[in-house]
N, C-alpha and C. Protein backbone atom coordinates (compact mmCIF):
# COMPACT_ATOMS: atom_id res chain seq x y z
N UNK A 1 -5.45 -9.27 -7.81
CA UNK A 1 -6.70 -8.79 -7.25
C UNK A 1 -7.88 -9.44 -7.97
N UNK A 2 -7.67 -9.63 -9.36
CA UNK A 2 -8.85 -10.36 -10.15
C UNK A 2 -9.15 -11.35 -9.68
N UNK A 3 -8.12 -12.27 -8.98
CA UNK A 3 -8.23 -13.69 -8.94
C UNK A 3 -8.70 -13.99 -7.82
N UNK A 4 -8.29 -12.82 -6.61
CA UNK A 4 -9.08 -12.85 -5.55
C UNK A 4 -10.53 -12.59 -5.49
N UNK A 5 -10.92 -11.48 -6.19
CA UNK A 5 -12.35 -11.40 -6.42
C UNK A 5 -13.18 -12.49 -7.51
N UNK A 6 -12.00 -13.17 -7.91
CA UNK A 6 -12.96 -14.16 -8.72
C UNK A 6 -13.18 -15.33 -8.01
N UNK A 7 -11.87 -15.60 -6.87
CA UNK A 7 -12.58 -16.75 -5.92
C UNK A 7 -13.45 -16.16 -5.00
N UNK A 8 -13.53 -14.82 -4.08
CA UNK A 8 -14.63 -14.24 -3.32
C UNK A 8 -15.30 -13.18 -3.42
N UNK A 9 -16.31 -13.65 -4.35
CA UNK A 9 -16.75 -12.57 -5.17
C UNK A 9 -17.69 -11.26 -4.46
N UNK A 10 -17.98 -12.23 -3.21
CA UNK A 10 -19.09 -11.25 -2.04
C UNK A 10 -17.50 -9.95 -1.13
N UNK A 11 -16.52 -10.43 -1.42
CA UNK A 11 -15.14 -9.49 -1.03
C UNK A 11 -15.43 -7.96 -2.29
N UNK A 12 -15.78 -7.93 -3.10
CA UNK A 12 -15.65 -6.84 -3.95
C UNK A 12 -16.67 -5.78 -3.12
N UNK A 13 -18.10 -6.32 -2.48
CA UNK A 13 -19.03 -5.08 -2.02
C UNK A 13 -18.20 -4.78 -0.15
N UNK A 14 -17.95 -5.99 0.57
CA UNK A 14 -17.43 -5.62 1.32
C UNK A 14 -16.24 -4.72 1.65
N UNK A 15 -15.14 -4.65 0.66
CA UNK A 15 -13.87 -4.38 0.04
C UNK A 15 -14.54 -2.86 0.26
N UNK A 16 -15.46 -2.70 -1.06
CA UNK A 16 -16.09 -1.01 -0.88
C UNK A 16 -16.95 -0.50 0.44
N UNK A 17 -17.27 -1.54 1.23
CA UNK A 17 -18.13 -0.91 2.42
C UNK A 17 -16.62 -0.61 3.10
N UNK A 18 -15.94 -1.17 3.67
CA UNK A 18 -14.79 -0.73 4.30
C UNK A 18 -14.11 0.65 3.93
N UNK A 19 -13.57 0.71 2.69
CA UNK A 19 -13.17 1.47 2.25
C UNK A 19 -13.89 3.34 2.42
N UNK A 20 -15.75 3.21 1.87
CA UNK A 20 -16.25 3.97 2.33
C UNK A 20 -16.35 4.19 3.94
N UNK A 21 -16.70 3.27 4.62
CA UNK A 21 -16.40 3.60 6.03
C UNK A 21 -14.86 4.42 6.40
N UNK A 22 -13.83 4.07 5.71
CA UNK A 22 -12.61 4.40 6.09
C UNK A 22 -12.61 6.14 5.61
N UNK A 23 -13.03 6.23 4.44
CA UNK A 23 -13.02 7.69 3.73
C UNK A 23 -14.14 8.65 4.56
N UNK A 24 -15.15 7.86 5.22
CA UNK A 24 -16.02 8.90 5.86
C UNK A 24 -15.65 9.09 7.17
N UNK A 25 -14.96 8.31 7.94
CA UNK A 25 -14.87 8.26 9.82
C UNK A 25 -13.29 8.51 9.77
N UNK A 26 -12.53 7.37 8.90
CA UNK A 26 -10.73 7.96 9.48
C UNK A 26 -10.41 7.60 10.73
N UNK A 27 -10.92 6.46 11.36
CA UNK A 27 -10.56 5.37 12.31
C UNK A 27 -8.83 6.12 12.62
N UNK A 28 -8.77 5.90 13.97
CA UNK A 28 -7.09 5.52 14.35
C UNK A 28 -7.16 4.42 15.46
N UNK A 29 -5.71 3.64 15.29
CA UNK A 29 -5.95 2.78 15.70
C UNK A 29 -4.03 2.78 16.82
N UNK A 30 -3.99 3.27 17.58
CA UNK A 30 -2.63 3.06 18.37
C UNK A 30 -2.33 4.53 17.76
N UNK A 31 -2.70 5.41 17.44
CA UNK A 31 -2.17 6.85 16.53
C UNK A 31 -1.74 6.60 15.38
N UNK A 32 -2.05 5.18 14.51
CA UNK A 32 -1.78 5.19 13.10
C UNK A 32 -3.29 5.79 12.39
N UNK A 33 -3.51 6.33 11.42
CA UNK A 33 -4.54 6.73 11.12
C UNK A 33 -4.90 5.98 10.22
N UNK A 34 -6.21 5.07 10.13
CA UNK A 34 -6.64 4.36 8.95
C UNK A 34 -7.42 4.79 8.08
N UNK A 35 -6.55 4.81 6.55
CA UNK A 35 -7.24 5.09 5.30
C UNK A 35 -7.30 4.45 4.28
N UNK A 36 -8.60 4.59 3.76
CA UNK A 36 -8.65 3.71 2.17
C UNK A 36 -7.52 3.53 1.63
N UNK A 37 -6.22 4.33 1.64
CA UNK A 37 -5.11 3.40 0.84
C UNK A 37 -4.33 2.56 1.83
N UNK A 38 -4.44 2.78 3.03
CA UNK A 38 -3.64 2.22 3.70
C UNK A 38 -4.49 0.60 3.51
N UNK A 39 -5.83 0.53 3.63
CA UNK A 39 -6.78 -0.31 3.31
C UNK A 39 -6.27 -1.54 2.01
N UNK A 40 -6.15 -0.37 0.74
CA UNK A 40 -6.09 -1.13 -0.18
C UNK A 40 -4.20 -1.48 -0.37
N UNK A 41 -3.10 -1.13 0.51
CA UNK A 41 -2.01 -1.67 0.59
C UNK A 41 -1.91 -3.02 1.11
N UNK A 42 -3.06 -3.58 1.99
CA UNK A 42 -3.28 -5.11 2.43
C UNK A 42 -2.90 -5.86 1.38
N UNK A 43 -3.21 -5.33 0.07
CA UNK A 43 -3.11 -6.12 -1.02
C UNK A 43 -1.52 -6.75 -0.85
N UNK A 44 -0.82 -6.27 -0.25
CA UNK A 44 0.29 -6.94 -0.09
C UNK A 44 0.43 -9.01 0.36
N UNK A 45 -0.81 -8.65 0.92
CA UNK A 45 -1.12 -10.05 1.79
C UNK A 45 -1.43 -11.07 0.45
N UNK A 46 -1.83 -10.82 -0.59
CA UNK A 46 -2.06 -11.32 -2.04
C UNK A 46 -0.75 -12.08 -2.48
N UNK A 47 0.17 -11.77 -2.39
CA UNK A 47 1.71 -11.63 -2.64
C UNK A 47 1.99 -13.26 -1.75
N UNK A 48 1.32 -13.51 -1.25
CA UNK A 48 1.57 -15.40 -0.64
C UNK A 48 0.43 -16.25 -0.69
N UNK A 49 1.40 -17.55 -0.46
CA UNK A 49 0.05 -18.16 -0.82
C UNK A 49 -1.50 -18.82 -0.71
N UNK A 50 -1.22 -18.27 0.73
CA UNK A 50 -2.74 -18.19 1.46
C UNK A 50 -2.75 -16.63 2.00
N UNK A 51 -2.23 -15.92 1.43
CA UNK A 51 -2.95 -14.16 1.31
C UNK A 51 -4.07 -14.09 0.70
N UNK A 52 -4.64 -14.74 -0.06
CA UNK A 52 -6.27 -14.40 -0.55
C UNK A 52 -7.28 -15.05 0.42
N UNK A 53 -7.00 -16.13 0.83
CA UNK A 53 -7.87 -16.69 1.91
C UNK A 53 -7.49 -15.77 3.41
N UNK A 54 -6.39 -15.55 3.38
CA UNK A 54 -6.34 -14.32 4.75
C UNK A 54 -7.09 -13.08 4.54
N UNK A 55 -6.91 -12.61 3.52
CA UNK A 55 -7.48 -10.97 3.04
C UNK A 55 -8.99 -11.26 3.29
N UNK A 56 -9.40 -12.96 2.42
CA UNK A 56 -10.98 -13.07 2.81
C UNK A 56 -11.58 -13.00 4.16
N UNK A 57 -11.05 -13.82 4.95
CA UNK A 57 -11.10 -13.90 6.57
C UNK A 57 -11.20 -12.41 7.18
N UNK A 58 -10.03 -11.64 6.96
CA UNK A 58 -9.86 -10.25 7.21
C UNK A 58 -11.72 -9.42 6.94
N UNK A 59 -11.68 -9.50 5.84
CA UNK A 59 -13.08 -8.58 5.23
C UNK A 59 -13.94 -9.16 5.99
N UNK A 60 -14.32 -10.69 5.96
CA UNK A 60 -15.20 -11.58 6.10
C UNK A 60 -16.07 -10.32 7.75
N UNK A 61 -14.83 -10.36 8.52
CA UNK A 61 -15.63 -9.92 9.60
C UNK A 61 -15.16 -8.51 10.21
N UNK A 62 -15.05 -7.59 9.00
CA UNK A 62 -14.93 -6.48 9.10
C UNK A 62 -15.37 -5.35 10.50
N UNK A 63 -17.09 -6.18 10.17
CA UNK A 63 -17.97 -5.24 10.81
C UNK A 63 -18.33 -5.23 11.89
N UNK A 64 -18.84 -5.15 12.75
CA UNK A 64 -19.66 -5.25 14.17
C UNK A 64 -21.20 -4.13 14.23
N UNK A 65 -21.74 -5.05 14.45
CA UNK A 65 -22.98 -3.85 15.25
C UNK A 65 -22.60 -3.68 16.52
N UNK A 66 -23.09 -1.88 16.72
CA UNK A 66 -22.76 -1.75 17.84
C UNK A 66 -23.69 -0.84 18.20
N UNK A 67 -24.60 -1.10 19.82
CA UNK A 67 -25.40 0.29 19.96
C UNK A 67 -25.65 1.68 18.75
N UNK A 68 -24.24 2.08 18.29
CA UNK A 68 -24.17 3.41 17.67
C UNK A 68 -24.43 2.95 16.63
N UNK A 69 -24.25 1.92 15.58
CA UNK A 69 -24.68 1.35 14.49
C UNK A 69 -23.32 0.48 13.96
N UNK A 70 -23.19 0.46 12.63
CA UNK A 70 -21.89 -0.68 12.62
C UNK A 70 -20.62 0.33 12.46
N UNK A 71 -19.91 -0.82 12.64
CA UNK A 71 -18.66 0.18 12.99
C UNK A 71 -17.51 -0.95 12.78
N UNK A 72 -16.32 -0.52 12.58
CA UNK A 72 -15.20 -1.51 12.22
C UNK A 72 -14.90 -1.94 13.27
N UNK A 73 -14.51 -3.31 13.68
CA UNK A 73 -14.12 -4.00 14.86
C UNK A 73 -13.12 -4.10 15.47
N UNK A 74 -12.52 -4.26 16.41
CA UNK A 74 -10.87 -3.76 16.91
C UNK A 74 -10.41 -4.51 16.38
N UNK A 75 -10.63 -5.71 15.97
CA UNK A 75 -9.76 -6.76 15.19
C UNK A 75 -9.49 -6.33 13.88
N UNK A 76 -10.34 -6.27 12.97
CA UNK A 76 -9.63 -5.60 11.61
C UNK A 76 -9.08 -4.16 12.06
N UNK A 77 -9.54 -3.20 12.83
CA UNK A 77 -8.78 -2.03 12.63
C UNK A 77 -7.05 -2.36 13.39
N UNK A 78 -7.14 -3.33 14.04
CA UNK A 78 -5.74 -3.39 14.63
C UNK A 78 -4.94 -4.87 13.86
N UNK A 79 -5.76 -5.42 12.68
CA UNK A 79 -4.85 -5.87 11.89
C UNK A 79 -4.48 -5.14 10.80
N UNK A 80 -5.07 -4.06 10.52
CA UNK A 80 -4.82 -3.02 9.31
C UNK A 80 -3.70 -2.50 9.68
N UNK A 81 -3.87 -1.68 11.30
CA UNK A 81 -2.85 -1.18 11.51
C UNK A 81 -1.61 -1.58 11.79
N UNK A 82 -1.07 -3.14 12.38
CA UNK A 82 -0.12 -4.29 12.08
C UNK A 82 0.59 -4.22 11.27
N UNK A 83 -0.62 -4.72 10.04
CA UNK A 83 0.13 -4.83 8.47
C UNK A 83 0.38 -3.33 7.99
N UNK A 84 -0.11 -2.09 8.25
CA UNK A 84 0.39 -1.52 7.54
C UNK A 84 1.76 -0.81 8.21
N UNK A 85 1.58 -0.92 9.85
CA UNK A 85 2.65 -0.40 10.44
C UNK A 85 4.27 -0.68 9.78
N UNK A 86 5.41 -0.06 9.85
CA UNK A 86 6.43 0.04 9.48
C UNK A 86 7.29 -0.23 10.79
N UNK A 87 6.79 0.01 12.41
CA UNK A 87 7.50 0.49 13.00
C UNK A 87 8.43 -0.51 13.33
N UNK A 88 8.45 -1.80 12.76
CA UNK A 88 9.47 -2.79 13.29
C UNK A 88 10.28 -2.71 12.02
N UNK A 89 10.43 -1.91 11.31
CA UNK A 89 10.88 -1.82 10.20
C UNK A 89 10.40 -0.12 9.49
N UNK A 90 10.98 0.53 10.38
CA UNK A 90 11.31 1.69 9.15
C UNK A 90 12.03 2.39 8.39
N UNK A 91 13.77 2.03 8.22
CA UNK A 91 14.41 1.75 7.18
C UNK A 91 13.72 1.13 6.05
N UNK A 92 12.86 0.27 5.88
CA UNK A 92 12.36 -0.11 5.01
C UNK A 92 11.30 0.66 3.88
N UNK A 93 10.61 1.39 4.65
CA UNK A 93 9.75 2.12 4.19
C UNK A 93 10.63 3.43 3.59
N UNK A 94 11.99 3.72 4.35
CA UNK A 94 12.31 5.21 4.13
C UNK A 94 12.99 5.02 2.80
N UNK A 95 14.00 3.63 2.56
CA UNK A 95 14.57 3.13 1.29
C UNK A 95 13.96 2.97 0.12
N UNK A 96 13.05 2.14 0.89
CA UNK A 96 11.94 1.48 -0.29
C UNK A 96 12.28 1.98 -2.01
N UNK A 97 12.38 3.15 -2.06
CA UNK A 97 12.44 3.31 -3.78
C UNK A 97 13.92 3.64 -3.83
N UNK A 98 14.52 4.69 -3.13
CA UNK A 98 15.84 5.03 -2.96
C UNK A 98 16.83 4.01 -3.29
N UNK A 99 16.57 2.60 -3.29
CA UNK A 99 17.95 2.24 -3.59
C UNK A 99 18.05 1.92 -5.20
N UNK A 100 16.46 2.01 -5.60
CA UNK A 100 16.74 2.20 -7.19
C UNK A 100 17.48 3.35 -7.30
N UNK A 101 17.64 4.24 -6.86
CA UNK A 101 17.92 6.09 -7.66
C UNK A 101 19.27 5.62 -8.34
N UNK A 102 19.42 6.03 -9.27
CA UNK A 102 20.21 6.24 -10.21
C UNK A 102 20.53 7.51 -11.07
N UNK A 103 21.97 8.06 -11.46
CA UNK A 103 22.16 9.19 -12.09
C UNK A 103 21.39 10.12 -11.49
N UNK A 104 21.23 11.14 -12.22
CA UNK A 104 20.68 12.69 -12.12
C UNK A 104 18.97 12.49 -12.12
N UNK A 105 18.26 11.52 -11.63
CA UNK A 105 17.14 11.92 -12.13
C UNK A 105 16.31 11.17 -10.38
N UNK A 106 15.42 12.13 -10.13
CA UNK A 106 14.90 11.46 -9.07
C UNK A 106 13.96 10.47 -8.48
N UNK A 107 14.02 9.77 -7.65
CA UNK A 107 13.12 8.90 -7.73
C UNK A 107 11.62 9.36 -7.30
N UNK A 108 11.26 10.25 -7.04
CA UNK A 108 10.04 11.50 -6.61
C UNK A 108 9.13 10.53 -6.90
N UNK A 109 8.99 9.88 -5.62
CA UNK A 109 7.85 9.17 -5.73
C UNK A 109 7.28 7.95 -6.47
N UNK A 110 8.13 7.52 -6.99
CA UNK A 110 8.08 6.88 -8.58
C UNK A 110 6.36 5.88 -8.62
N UNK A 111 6.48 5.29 -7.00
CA UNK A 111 4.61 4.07 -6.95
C UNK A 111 3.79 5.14 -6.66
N UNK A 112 3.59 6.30 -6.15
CA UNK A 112 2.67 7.45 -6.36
C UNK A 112 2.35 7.86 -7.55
N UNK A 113 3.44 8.08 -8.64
CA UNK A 113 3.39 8.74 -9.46
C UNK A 113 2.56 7.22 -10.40
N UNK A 114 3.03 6.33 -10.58
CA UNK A 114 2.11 5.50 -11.28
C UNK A 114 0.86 5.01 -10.85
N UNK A 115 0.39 5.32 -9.60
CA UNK A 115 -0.56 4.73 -9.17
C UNK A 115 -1.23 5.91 -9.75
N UNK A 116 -1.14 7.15 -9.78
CA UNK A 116 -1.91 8.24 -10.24
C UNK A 116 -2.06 8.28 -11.31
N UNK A 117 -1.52 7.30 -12.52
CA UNK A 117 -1.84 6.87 -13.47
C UNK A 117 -2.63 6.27 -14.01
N UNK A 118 -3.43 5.39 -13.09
CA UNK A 118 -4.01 4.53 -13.48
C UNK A 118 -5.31 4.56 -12.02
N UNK A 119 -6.18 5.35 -12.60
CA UNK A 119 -7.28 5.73 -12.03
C UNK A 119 -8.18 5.16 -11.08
N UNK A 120 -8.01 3.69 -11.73
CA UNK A 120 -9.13 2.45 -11.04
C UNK A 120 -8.26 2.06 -9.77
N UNK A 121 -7.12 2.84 -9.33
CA UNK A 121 -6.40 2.54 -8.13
C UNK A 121 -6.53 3.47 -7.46
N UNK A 122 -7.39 4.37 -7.53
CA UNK A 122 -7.96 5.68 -6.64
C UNK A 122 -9.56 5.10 -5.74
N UNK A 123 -9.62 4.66 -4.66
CA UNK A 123 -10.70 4.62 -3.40
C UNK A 123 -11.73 5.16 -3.99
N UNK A 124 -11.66 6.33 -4.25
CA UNK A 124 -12.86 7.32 -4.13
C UNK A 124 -13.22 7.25 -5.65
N UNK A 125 -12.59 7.06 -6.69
CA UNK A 125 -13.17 7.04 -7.87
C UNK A 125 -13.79 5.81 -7.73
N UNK A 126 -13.44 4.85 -7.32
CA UNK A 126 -14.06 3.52 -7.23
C UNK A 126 -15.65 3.80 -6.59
N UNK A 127 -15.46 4.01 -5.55
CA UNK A 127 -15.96 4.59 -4.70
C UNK A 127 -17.50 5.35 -5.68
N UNK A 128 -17.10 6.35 -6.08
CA UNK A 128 -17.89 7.01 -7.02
C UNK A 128 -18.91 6.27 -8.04
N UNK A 129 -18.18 5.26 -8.33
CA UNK A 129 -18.47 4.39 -9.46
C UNK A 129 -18.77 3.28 -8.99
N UNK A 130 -19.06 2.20 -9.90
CA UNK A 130 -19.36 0.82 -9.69
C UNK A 130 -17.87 -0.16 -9.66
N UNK A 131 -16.86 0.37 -9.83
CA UNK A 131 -15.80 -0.78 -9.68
C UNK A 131 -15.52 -0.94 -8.35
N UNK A 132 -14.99 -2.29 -8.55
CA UNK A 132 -14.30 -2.57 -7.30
C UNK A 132 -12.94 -1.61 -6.60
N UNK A 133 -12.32 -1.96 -5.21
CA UNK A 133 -11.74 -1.12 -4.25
C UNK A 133 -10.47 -2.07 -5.00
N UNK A 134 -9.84 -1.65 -5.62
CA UNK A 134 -8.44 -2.20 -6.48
C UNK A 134 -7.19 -1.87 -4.77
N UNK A 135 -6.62 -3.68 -4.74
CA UNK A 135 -5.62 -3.49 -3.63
C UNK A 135 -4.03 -3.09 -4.36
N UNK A 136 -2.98 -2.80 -3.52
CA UNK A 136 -1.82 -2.35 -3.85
C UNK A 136 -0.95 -3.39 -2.87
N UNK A 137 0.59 -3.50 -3.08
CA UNK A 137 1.16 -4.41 -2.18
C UNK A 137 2.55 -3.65 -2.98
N UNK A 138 3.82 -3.59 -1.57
CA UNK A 138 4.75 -3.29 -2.03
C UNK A 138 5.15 -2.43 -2.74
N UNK A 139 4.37 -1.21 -1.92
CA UNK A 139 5.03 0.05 -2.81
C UNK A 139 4.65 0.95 -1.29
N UNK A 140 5.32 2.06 -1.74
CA UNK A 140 5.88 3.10 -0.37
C UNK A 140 5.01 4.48 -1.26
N UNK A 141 4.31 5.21 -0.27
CA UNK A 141 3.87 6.44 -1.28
C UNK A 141 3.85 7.25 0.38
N UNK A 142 3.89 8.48 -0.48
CA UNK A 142 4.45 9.60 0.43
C UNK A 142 3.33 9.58 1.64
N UNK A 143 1.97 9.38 1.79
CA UNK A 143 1.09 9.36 2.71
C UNK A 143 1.86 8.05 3.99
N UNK A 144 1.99 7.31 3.50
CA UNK A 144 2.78 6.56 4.86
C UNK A 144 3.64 6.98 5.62
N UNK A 145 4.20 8.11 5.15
CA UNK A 145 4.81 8.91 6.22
C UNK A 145 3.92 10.22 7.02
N UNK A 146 2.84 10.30 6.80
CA UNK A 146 1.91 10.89 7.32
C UNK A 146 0.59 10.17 8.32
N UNK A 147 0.47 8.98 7.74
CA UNK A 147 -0.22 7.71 8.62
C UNK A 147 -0.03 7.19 9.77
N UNK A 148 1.29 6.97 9.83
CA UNK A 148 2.01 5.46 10.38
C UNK A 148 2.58 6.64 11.01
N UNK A 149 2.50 6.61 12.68
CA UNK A 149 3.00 7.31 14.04
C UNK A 149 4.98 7.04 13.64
N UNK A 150 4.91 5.72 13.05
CA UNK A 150 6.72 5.37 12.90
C UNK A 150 7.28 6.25 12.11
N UNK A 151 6.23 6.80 10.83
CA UNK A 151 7.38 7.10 9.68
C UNK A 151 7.18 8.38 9.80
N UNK A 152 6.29 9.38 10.29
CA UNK A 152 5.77 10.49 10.68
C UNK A 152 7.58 11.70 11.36
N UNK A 153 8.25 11.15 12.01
CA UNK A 153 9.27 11.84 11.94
C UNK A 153 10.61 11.68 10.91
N UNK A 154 10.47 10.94 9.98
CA UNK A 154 11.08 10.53 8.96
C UNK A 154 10.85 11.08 7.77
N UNK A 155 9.48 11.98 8.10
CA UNK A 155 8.68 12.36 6.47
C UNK A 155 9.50 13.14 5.62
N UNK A 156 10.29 14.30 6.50
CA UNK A 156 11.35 15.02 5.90
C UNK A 156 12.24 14.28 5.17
N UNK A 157 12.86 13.58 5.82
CA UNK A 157 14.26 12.73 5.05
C UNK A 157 13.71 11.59 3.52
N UNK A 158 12.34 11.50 4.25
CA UNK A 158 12.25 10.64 3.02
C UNK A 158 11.65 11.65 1.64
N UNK A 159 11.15 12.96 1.89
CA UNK A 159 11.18 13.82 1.09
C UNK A 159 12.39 14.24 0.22
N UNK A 160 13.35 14.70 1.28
CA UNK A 160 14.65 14.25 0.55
C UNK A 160 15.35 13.68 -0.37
N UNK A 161 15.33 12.20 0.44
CA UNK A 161 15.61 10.78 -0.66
C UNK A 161 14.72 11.09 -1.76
N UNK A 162 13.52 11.58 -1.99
CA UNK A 162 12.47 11.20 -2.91
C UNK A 162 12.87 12.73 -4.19
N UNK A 163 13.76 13.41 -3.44
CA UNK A 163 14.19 14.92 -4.46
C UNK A 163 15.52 14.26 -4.84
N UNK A 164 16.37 13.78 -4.71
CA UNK A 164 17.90 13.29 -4.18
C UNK A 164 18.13 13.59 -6.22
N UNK A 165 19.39 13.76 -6.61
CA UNK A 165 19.45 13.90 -8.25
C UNK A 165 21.23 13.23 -8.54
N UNK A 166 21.87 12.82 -7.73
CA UNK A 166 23.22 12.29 -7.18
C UNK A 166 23.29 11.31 -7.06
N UNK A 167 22.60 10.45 -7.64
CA UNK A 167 22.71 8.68 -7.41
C UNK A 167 24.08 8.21 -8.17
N UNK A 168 24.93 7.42 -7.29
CA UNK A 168 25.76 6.84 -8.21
C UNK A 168 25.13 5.81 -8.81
N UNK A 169 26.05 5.54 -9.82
CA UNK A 169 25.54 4.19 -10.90
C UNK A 169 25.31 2.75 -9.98
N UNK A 170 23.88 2.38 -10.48
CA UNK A 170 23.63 0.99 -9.83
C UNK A 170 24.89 -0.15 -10.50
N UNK A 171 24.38 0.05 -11.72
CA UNK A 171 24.89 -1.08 -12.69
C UNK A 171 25.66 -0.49 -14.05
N UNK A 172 26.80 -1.01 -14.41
CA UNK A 172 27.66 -0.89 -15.86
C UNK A 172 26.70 -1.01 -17.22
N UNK A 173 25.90 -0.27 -17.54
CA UNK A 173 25.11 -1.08 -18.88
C UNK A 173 26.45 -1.47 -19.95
N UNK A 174 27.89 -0.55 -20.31
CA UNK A 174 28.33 -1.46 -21.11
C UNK A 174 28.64 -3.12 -20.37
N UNK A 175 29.33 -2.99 -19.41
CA UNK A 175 29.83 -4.23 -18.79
C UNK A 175 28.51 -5.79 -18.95
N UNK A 176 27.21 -5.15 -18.48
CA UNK A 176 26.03 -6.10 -18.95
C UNK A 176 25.94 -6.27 -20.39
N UNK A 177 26.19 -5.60 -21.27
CA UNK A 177 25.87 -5.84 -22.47
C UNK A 177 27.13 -6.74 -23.30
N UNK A 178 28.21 -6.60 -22.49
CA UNK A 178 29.52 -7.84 -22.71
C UNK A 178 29.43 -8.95 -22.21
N UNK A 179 28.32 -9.16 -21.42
CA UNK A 179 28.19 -10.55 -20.58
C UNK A 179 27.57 -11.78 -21.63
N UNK A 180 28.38 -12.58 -21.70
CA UNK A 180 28.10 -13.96 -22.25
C UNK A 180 27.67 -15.33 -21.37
N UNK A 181 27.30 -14.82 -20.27
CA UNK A 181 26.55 -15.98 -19.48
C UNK A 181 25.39 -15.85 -19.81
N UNK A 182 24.48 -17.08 -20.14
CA UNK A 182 23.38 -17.45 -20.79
C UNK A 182 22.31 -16.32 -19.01
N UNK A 183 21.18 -15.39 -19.41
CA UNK A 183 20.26 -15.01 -18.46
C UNK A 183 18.85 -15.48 -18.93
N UNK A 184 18.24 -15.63 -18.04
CA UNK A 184 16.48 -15.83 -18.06
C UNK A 184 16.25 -14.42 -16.95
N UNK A 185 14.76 -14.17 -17.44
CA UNK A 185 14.14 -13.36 -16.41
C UNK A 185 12.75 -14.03 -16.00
């Protein structure tokens, strides 16, 4: 995200006009509902290697005037809702953390629970303040099943998965710790 705002630096006030627009109106777009996190999950688009010049393009023309005053344009609200949709893929979203679970302990949320850690990844505190609208990519949090028209009858099961305490073992830690093939990470 730094590196994006350090090549487009006029993306950090736009980034927050969106975002506030999103937290005050709550746009839907096909019955997905658009919100500041769903907003700042674009950050996924970061993750290749013309995702920062796409994300720029994206913001670039956020807005429209319109008679009523400005307002988000069907084009970004129906590429938000695209990228954030699941529905060609919602196994994906319902797994997403689940196939880490391991042993007795649950995966409850595990990218919720750290994103709530770390403050400057909250919209509205940003929002509040002078920092920038911090993006996210590749993580599943319990609101996407409340958003996204796809994952909306899934919300239960993935509540489930997200309590689950019965994971069998991913991996042998003794068996890895006998391994003599040279690893890099």
């Amino acid at each position: 995200v730094a590196a994006h705002y350090a090549r487009y630096p006029q993306d950090v006030e736009r980034a927050r006009a969106i975002a506030a627009h999103l937290a005050e109106h709550r746009p839907e777009s096909a019955g997905h509902r658009l919100t500041p996190e769903g907003f700042q999950s674009l950050g996924i688009m970061l993750g290749s290697g013309s995702g920062s010049h796409q994300l720029h393009y994206l913001l670039e023309n956020a807005f429209v005037r319109t008679p009523g005053g400005t307002e988000l344009s069907d084009a970004f609200q129906e590429a938000m809702r695209t990228s954030a949709s699941f529905a060609g893929h919602p196994l994906y979203a319902l797994l997403h953390e689940a196939i880490y679970g391991q042993g007795e302990r649950p995966t409850a949320w595990a990218a919720e629970r750290v994103r709530e850690e770390f403050p400057q990844f909250d919209a509205a505190t940003a929002l509040a303040g002078d920092g920038p609208v911090l993006f996210t990519g590749e993580t599943i949090h319990p609101w996407h099943f409340d958003v996204d028209p796809a994952l909306r009858p899934l919300r239960e099961t993935a509540e489930l998965l997200a309590r689950r305490t019965d994971w069998p073992a991913l991996y042998d830690p003794e068996r890895l710790a006998a391994n003599e093939v040279p690893v890099a990470a």
